[in-house]
N, C-alpha and C. Protein backbone atom coordinates (compact mmCIF):
# COMPACT_ATOMS: atom_id res chain seq x y z
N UNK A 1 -6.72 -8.09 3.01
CA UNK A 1 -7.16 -7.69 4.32
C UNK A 1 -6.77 -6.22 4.55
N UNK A 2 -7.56 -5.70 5.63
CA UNK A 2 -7.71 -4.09 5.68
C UNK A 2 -7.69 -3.95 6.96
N UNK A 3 -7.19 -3.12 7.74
CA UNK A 3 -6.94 -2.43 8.67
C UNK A 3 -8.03 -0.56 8.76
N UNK A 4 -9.11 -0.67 9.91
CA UNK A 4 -9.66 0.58 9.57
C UNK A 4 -8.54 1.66 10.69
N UNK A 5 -8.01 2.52 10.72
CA UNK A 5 -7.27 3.76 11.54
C UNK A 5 -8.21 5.06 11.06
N UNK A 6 -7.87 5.41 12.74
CA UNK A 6 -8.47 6.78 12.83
C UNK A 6 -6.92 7.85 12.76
N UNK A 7 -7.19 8.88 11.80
CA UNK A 7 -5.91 9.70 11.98
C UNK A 7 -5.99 10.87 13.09
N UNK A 8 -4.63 11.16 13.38
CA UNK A 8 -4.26 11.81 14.56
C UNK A 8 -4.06 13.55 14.11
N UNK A 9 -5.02 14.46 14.35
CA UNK A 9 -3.98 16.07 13.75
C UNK A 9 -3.43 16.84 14.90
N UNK A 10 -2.66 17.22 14.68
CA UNK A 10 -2.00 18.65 15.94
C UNK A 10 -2.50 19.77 15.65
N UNK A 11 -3.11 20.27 14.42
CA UNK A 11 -3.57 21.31 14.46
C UNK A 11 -4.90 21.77 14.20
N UNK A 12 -5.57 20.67 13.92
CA UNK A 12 -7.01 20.68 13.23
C UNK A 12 -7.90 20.10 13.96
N UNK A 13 -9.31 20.71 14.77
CA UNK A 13 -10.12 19.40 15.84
C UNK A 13 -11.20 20.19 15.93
N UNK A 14 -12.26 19.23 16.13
CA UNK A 14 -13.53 19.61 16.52
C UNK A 14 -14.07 19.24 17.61
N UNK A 15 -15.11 20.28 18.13
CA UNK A 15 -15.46 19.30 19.36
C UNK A 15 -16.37 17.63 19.40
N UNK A 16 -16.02 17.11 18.18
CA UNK A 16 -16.38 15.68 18.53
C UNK A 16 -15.32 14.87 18.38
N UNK A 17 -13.97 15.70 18.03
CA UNK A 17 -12.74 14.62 18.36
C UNK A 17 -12.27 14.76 19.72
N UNK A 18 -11.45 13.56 19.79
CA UNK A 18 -11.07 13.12 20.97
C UNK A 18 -9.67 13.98 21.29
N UNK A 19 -9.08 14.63 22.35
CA UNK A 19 -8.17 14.93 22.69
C UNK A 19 -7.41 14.01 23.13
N UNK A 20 -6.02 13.93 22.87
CA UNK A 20 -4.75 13.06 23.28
C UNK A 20 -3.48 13.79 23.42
N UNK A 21 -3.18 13.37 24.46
CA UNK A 21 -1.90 14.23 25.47
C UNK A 21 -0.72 13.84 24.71
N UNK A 22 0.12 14.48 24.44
CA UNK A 22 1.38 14.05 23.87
C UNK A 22 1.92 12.35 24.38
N UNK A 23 2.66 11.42 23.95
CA UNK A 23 3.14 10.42 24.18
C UNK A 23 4.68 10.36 23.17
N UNK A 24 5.46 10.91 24.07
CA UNK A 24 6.75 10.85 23.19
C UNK A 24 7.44 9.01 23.22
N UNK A 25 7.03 8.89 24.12
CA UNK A 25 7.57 7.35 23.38
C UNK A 25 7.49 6.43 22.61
N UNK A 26 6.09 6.97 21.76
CA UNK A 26 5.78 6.58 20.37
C UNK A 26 5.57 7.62 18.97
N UNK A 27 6.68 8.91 19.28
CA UNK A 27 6.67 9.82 18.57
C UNK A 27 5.34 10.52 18.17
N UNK A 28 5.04 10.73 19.40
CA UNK A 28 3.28 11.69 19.34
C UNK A 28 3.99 12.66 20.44
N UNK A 29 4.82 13.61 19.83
CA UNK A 29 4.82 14.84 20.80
C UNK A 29 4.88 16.23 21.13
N UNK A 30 3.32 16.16 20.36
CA UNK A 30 2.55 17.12 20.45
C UNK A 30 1.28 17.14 20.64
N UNK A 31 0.33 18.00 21.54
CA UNK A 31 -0.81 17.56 22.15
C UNK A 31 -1.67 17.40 20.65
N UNK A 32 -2.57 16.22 20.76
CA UNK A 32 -3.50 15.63 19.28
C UNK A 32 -4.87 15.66 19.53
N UNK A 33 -5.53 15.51 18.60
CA UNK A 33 -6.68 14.90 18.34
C UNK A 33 -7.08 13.68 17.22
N UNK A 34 -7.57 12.49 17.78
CA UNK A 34 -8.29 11.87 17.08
C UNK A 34 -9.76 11.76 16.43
N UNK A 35 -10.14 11.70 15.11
CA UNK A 35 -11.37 12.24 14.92
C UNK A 35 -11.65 10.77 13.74
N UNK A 36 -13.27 11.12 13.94
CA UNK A 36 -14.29 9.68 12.93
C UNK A 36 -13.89 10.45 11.67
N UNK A 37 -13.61 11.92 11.60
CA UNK A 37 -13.29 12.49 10.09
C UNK A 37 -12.00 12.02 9.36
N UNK A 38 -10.95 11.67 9.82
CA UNK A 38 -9.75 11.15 9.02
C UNK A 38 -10.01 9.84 9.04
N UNK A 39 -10.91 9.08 9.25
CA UNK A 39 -11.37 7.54 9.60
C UNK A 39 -10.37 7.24 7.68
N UNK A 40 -10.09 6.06 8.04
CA UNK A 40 -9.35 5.57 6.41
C UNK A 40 -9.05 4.10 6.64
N UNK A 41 -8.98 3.16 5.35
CA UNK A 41 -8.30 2.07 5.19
C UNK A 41 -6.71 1.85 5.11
N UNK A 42 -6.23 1.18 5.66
CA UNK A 42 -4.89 0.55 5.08
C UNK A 42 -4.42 -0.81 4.99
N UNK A 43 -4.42 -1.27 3.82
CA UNK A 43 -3.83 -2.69 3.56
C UNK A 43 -3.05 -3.50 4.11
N UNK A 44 -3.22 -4.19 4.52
CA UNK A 44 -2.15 -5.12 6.04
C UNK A 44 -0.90 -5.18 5.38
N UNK A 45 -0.87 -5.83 4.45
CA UNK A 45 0.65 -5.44 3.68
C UNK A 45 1.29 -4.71 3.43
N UNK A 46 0.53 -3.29 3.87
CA UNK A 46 1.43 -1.98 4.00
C UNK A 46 1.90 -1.75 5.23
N UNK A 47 0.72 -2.16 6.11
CA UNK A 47 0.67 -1.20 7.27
C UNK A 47 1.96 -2.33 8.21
N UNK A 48 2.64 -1.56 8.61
CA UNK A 48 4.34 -1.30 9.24
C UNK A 48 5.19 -1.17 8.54
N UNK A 49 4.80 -0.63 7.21
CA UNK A 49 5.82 -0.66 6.45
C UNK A 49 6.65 0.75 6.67
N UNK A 50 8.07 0.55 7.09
CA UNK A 50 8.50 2.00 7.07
C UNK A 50 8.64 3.13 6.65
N UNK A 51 8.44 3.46 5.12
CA UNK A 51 7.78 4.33 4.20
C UNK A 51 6.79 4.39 4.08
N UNK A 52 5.63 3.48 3.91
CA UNK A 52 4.69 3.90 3.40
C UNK A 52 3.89 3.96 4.75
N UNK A 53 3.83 3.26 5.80
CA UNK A 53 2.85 2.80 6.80
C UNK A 53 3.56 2.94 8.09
N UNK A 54 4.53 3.60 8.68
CA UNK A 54 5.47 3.27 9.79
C UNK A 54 4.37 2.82 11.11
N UNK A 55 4.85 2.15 11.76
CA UNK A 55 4.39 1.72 13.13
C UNK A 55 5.04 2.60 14.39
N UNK A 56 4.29 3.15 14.70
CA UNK A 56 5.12 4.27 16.17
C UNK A 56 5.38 3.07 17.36
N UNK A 57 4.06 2.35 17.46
CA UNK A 57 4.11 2.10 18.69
C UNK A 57 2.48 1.51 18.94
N UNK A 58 1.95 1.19 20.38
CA UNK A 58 0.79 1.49 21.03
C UNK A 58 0.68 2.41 22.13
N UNK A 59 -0.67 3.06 21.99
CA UNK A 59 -1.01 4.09 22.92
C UNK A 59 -1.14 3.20 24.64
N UNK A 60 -0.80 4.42 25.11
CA UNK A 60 -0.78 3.85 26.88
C UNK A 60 -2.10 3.69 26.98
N UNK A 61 -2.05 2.65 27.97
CA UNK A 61 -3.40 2.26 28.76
C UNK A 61 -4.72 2.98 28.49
N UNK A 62 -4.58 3.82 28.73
CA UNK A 62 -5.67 4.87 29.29
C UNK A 62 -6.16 5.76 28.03
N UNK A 63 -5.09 5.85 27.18
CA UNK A 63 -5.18 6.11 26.01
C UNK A 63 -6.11 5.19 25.35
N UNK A 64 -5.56 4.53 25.23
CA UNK A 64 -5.90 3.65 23.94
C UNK A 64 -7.26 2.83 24.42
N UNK A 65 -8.18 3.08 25.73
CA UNK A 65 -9.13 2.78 26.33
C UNK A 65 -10.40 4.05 25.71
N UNK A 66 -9.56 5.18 25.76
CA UNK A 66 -10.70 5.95 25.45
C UNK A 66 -10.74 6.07 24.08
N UNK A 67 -9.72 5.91 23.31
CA UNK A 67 -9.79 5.34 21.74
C UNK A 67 -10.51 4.54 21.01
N UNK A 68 -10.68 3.61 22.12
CA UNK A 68 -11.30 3.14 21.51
C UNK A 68 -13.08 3.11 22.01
N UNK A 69 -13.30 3.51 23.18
CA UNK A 69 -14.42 3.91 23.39
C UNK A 69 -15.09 4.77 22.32
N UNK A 70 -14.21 5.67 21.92
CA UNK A 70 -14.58 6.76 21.05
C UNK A 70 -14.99 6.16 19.80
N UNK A 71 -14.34 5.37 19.15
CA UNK A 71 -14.29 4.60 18.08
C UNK A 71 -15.95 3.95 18.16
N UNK A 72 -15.93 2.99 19.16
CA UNK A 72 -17.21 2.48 19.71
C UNK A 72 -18.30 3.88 19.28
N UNK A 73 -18.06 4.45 19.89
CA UNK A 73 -19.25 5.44 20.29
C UNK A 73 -19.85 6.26 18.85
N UNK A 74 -18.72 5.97 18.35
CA UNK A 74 -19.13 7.15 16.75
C UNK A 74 -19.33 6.42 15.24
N UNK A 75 -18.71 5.09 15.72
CA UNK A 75 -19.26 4.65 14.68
C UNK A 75 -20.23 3.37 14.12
């Protein structure tokens, strides 16, 4: 089983990624972008793994609403 994630950059964005406000309580703190371009697989058996796959957290509400809208919308 597979897990699809969109990756997050601080320094790299286009205008069809999504902007995201810092969230330090899941170690995102610095203003981001999410984009359909880092789109990738990860293996459920990795993913929380603390080396290879760490788990921060979930995005707040509002966040993770337009995340996934975005997600919706692009792909």
């Amino acid at each position: 089983m597979y897990w699809i994630t969109l990756g997050r950059s601080t320094t790299d964005h286009k205008p069809s990624d999504l902007a995201h406000d810092p969230e330090p309580a899941i170690d995102l703190d610095k203003k981001g972008w999410w984009s359909m371009r880092f789109k990738h697989t990860i293996a459920a058996d990795v993913f929380g793994n603390e080396v290879r796959c760490r788990h921060l957290g979930e995005l707040s509400g509002e966040a993770c609403k337009n995340l996934l809208d975005y997600y919706e919308k692009w792909s």
